[in-house]
PDB file of N, CA and C in Angstrom:
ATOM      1  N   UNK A   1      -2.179   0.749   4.080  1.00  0.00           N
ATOM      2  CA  UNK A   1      -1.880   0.703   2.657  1.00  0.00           C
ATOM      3  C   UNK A   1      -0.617   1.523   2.415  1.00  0.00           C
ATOM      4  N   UNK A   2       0.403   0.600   1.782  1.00  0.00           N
ATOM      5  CA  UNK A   2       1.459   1.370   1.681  1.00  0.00           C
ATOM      6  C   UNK A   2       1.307   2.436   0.038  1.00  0.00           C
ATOM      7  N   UNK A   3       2.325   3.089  -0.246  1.00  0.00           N
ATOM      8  CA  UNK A   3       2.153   4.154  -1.803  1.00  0.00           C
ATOM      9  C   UNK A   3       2.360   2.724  -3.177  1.00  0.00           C
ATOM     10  N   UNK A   4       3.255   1.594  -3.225  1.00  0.00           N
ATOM     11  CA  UNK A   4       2.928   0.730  -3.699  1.00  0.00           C
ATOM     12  C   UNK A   4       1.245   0.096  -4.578  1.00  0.00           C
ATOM     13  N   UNK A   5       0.990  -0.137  -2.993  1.00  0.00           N
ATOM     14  CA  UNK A   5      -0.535  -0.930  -2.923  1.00  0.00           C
ATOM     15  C   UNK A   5      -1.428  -0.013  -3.514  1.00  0.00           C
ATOM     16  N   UNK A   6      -1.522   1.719  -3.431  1.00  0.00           N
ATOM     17  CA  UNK A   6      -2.175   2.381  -3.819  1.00  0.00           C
ATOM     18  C   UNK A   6      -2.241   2.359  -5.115  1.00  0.00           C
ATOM     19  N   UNK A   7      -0.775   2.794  -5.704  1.00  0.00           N
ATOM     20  CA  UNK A   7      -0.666   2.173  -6.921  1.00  0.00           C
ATOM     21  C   UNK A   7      -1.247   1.213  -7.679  1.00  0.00           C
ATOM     22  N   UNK A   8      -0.840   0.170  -7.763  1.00  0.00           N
ATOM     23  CA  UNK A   8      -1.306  -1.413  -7.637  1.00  0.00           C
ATOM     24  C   UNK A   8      -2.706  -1.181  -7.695  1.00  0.00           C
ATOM     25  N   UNK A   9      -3.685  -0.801  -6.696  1.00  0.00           N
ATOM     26  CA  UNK A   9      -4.855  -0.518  -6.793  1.00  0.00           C
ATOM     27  C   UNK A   9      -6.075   0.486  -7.609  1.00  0.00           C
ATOM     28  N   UNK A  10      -5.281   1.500  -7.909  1.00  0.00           N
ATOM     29  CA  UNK A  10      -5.302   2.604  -8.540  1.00  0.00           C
ATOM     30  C   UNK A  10      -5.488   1.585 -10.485  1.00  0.00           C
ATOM     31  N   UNK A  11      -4.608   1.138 -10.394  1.00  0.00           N
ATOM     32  CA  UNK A  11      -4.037   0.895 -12.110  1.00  0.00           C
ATOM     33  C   UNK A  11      -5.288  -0.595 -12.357  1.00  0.00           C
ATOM     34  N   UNK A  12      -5.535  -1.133 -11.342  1.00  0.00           N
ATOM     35  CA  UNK A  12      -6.368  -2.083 -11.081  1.00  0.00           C
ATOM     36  C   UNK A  12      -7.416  -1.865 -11.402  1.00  0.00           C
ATOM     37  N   UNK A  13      -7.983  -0.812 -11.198  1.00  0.00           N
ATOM     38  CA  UNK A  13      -9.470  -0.184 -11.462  1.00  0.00           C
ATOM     39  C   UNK A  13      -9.377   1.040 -12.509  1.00  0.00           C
ATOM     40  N   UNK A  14      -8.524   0.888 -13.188  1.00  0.00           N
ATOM     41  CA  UNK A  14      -8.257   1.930 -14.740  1.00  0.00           C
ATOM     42  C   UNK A  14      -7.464   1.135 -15.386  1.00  0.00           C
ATOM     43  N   UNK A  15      -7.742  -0.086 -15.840  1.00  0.00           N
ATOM     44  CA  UNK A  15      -7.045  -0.668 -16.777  1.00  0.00           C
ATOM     45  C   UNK A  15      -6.661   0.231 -17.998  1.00  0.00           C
ATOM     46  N   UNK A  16      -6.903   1.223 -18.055  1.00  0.00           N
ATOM     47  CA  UNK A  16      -6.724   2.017 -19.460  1.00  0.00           C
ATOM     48  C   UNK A  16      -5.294   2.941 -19.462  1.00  0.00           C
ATOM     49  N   UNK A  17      -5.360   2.659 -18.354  1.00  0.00           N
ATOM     50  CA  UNK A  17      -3.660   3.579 -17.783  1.00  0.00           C
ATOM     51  C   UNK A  17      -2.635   2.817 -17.568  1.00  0.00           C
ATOM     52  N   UNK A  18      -1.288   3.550 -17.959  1.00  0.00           N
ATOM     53  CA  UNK A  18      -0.240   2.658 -17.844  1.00  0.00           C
ATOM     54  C   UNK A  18       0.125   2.621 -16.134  1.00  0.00           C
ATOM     55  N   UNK A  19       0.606   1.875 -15.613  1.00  0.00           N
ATOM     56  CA  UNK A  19       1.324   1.066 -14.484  1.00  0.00           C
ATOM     57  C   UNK A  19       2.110   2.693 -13.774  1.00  0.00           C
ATOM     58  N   UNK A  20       2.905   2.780 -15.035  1.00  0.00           N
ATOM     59  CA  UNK A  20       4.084   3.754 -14.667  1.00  0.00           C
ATOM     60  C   UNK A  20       3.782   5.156 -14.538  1.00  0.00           C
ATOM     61  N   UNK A  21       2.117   5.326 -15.563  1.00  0.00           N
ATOM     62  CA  UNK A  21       1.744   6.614 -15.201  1.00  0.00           C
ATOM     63  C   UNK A  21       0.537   6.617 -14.265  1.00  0.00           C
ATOM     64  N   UNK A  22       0.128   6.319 -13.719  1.00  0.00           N
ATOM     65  CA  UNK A  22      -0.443   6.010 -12.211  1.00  0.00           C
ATOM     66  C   UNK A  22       1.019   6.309 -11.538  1.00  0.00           C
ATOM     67  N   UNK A  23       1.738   5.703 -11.812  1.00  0.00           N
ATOM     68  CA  UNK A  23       3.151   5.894 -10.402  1.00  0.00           C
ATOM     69  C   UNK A  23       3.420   7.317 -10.529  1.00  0.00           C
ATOM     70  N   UNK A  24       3.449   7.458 -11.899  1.00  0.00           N
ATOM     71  CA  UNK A  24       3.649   9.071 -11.548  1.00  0.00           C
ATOM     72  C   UNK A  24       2.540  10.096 -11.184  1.00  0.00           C
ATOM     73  N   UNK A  25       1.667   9.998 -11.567  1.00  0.00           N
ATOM     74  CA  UNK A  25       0.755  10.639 -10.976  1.00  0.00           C
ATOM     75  C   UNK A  25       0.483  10.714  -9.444  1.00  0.00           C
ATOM     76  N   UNK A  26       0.321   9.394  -8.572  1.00  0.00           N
ATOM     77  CA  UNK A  26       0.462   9.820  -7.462  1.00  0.00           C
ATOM     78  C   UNK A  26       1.570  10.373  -6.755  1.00  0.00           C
ATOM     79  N   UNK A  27       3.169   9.929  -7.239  1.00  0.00           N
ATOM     80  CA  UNK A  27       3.827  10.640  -6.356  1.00  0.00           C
ATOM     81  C   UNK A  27       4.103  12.338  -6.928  1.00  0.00           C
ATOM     82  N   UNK A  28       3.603  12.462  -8.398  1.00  0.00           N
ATOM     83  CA  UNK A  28       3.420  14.169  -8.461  1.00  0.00           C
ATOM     84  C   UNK A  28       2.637  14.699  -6.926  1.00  0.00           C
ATOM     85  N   UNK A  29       1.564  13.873  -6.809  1.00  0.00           N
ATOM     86  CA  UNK A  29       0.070  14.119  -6.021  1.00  0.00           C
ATOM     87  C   UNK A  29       1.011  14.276  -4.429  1.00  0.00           C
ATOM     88  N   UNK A  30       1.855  13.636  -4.313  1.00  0.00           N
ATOM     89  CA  UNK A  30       2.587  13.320  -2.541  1.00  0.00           C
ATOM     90  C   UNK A  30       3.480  14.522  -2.389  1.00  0.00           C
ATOM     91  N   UNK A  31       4.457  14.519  -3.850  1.00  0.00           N
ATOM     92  CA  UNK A  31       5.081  15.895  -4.070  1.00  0.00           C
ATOM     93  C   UNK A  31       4.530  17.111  -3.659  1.00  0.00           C
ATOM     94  N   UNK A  32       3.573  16.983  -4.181  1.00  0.00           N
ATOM     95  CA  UNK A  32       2.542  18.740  -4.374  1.00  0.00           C
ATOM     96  C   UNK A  32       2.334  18.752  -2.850  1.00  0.00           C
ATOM     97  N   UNK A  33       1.234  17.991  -1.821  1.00  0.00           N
ATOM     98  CA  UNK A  33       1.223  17.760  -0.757  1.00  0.00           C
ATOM     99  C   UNK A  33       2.526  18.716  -0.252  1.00  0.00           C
ATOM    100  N   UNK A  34       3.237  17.976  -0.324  1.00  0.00           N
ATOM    101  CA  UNK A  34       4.736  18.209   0.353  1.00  0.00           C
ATOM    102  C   UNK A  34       5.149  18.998   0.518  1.00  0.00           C
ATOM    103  N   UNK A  35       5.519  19.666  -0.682  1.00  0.00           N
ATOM    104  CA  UNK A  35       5.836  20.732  -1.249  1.00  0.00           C
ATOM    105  C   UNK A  35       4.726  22.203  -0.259  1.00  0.00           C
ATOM    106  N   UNK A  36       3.505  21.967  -0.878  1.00  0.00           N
ATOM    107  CA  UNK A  36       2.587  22.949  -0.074  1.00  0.00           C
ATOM    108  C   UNK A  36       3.388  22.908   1.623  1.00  0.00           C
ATOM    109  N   UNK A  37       3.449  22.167   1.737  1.00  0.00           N
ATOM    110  CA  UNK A  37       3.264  21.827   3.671  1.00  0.00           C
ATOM    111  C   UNK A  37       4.824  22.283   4.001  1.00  0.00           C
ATOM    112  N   UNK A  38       5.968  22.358   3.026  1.00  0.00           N
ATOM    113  CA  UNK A  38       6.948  23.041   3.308  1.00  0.00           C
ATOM    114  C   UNK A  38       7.061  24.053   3.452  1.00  0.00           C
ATOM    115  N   UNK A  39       5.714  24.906   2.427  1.00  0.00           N
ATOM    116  CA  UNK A  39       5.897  26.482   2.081  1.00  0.00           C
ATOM    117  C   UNK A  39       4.918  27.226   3.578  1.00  0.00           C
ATOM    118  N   UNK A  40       4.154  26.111   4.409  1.00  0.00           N
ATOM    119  CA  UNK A  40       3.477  26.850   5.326  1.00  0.00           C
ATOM    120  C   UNK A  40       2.171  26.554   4.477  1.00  0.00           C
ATOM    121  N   UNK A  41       1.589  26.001   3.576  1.00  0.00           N
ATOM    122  CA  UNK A  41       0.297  26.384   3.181  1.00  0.00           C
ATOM    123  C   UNK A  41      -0.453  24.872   3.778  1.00  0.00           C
ATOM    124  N   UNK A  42      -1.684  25.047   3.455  1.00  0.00           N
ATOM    125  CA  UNK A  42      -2.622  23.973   3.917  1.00  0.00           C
ATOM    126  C   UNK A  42      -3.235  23.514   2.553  1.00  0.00           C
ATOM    127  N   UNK A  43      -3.559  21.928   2.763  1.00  0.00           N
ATOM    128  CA  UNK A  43      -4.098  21.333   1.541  1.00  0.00           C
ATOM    129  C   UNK A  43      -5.333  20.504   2.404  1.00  0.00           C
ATOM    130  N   UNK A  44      -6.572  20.900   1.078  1.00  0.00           N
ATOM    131  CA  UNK A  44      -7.654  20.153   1.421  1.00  0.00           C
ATOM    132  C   UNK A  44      -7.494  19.470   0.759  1.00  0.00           C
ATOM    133  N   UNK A  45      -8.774  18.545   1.020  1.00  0.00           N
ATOM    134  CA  UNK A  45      -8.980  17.186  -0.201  1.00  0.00           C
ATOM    135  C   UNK A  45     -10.475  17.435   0.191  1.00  0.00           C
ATOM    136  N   UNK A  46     -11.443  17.864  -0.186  1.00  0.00           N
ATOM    137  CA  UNK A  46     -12.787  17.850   0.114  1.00  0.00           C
ATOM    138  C   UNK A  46     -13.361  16.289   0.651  1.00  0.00           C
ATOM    139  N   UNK A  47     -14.070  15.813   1.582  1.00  0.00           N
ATOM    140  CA  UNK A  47     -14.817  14.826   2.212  1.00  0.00           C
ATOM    141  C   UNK A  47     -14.026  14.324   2.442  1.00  0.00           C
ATOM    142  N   UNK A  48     -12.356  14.226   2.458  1.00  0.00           N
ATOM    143  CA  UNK A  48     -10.780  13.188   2.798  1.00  0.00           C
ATOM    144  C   UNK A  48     -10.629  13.942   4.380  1.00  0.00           C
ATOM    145  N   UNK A  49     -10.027  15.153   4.122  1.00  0.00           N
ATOM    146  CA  UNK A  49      -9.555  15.786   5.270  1.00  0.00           C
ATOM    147  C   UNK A  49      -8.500  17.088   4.921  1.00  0.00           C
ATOM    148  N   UNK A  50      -8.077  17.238   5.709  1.00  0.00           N
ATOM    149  CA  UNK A  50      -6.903  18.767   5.412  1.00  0.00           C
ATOM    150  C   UNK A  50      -5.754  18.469   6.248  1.00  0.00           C
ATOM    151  N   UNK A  51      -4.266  18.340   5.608  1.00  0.00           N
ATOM    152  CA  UNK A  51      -3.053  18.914   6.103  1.00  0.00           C
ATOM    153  C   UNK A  51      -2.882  20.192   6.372  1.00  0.00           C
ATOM    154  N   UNK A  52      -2.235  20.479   7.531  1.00  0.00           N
ATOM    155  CA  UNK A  52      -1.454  21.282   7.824  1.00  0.00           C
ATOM    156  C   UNK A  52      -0.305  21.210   8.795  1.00  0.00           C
ATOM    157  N   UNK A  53       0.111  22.496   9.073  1.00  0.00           N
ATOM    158  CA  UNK A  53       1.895  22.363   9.766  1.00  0.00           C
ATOM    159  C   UNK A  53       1.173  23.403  11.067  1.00  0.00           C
ATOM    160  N   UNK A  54       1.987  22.451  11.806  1.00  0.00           N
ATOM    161  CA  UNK A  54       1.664  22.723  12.993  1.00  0.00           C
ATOM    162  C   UNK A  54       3.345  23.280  14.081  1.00  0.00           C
ATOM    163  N   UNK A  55       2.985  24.390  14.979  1.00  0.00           N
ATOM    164  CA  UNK A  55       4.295  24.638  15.277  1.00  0.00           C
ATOM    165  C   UNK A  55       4.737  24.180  16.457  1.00  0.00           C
ATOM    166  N   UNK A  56       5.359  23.237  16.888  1.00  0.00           N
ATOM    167  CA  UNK A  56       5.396  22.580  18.374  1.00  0.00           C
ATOM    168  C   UNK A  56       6.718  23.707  19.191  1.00  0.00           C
ATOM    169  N   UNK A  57       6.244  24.314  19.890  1.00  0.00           N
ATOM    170  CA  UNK A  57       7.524  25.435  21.111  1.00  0.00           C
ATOM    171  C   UNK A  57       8.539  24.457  21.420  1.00  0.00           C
ATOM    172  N   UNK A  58       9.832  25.126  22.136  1.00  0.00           N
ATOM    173  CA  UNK A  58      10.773  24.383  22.140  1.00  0.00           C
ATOM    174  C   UNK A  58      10.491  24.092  23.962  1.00  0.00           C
ATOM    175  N   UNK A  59      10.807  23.177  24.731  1.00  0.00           N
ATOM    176  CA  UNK A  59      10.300  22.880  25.778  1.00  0.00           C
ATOM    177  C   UNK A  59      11.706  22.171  26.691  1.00  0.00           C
ATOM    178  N   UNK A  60      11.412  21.701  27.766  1.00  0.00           N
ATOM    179  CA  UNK A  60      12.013  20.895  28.295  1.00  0.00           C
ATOM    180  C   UNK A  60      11.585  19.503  28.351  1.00  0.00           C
ATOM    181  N   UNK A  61      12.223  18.712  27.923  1.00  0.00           N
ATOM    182  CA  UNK A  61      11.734  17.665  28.177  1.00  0.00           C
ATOM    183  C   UNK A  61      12.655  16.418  29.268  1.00  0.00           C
ATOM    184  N   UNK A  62      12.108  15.476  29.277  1.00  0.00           N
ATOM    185  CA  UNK A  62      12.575  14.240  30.244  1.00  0.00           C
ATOM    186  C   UNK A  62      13.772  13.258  29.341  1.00  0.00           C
ATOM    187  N   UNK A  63      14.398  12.344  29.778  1.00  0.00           N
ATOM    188  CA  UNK A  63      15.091  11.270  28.744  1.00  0.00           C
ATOM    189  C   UNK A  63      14.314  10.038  29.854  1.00  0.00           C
ATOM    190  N   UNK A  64      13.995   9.460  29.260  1.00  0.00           N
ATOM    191  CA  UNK A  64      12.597   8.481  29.827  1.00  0.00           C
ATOM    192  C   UNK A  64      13.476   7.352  30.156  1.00  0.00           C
ATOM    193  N   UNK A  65      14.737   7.542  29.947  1.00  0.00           N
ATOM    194  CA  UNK A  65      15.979   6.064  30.393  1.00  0.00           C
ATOM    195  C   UNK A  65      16.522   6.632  31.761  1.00  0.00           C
ATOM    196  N   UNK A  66      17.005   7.726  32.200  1.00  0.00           N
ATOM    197  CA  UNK A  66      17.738   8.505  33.046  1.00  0.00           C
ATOM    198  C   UNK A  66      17.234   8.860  34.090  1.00  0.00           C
ATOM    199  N   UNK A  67      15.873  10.119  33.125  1.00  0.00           N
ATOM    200  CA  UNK A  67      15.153  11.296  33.637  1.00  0.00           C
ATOM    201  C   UNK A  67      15.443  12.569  33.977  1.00  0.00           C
ATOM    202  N   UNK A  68      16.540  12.562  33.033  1.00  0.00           N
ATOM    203  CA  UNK A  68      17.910  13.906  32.930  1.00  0.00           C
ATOM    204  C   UNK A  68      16.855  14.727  32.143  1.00  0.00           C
ATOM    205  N   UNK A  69      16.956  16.028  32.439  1.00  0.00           N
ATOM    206  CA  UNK A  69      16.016  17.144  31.754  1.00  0.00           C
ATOM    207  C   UNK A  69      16.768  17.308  30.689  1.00  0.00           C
ATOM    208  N   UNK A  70      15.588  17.391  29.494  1.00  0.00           N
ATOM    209  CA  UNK A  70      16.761  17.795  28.376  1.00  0.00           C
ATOM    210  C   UNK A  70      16.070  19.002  27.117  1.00  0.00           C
ATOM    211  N   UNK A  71      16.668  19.756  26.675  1.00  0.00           N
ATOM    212  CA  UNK A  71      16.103  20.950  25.787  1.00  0.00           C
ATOM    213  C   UNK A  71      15.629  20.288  24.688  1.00  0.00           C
ATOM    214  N   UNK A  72      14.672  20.717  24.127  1.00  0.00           N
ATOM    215  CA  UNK A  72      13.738  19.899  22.996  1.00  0.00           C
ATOM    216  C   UNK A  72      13.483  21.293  22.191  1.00  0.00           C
ATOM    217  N   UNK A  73      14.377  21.529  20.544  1.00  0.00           N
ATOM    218  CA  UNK A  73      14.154  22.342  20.066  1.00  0.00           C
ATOM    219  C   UNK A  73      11.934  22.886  19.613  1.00  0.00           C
ATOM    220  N   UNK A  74      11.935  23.696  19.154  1.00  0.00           N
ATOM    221  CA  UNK A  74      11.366  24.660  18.392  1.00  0.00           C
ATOM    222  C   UNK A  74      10.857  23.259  16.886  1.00  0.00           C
ATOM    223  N   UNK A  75       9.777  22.550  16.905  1.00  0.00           N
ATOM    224  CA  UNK A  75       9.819  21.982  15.577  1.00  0.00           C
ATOM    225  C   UNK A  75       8.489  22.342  14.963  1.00  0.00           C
ATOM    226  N   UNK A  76       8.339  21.908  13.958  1.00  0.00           N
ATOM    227  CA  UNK A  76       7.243  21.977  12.825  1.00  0.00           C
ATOM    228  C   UNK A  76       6.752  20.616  12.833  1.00  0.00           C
ATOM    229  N   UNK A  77       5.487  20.222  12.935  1.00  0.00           N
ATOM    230  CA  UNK A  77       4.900  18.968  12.664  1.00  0.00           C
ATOM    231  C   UNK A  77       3.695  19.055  11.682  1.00  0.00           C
ATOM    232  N   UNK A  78       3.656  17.612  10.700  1.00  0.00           N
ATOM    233  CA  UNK A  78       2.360  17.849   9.950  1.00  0.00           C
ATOM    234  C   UNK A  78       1.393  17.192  10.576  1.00  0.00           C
ATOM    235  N   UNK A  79       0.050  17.990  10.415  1.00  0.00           N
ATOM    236  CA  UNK A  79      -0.960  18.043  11.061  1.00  0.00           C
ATOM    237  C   UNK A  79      -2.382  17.351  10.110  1.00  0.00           C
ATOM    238  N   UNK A  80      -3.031  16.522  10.525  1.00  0.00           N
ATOM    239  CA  UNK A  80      -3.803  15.676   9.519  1.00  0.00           C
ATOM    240  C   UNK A  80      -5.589  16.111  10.264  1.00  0.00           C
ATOM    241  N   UNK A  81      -6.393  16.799   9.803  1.00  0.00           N
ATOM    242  CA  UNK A  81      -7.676  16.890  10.246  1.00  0.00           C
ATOM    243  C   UNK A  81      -8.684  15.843   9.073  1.00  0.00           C
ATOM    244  N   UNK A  82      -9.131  15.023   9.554  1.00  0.00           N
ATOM    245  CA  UNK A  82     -10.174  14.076   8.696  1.00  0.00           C
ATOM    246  C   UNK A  82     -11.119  15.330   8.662  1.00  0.00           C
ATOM    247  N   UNK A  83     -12.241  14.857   7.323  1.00  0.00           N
ATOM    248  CA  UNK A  83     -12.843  15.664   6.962  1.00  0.00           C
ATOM    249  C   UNK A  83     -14.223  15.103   7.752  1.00  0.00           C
ATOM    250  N   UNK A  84     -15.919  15.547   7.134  1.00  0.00           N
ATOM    251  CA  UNK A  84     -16.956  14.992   7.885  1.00  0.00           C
ATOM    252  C   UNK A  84     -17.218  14.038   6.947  1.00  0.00           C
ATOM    253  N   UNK A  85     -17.205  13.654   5.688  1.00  0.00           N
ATOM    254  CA  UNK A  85     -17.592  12.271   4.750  1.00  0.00           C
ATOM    255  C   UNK A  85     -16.819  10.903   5.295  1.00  0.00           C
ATOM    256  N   UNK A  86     -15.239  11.662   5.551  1.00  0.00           N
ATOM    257  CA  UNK A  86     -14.245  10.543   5.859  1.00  0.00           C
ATOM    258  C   UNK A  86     -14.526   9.922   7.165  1.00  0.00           C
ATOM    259  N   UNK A  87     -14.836  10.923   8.475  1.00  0.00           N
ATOM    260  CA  UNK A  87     -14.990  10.936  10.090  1.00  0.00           C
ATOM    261  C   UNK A  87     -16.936   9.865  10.228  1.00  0.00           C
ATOM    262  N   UNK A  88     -17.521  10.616   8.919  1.00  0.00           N
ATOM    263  CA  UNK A  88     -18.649   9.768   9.349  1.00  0.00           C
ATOM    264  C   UNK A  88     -18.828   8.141   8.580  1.00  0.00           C
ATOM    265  N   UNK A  89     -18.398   8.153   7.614  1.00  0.00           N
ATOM    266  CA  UNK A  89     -17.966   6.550   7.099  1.00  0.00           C
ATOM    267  C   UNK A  89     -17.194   5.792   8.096  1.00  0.00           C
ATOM    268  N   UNK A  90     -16.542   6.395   8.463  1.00  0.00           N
ATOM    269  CA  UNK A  90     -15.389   5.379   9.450  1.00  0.00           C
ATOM    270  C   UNK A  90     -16.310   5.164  10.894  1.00  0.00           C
ATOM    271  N   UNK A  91     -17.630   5.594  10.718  1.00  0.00           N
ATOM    272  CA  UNK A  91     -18.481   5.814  12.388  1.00  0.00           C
ATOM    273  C   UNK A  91     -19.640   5.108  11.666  1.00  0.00           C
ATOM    274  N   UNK A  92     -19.495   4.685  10.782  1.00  0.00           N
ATOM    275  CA  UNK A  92     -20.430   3.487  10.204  1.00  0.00           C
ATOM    276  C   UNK A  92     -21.743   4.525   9.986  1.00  0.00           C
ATOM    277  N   UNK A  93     -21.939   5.900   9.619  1.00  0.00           N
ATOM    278  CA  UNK A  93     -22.958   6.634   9.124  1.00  0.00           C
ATOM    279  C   UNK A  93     -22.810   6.887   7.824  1.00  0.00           C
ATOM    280  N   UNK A  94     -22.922   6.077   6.970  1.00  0.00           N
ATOM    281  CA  UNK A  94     -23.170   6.214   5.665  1.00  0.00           C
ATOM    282  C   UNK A  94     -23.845   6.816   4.981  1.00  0.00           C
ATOM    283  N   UNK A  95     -23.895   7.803   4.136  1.00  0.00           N
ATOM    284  CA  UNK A  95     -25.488   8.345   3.231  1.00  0.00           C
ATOM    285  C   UNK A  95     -25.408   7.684   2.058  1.00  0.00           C
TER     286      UNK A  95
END
């Protein structure tokens, strides 16, 4: 599902809301996300899952065309943990 379709879907099942404020509301919602995960903080979503930033060391790595060793900085990656509502629906254990 792209941020579109969410949309689209979102406004679908609240006919009472405008189009454009659904659009804004979720990308406030992607913002905030964002925003948190820039500053170093972690965001839950209770029974969804939790972002966080994760710190990957700087390493050596391979060039997988060559196999020339090559320096691979120091990065930051975001980090996605499913929650147990989300992990057990998707395992077909429903309550």
């Amino acid at each position: 599902m792209i941020r579109s379709e969410l949309i689209a879907k979102i406004s679908e099942e609240n006919p009472h809301l405008f189009q454009r404020d659904v659009e804004k509301i979720v990308n406030t919602i992607f913002d905030e996300v964002t925003e948190a995960l820039a500053n170093g903080d972690r965001v839950e979503l209770r029974g969804f899952g939790a972002f966080s930033v994760k710190k990957r060391d700087a390493r050596v790595g391979r060039n997988p065309r060559t196999g020339e060793a090559v320096e691979v900085e120091e990065k930051h990656v975001p980090f996605f943990k499913t929650g147990k509502l989300l992990r057990d629906r998707l395992n077909g254990q429903e309550d």
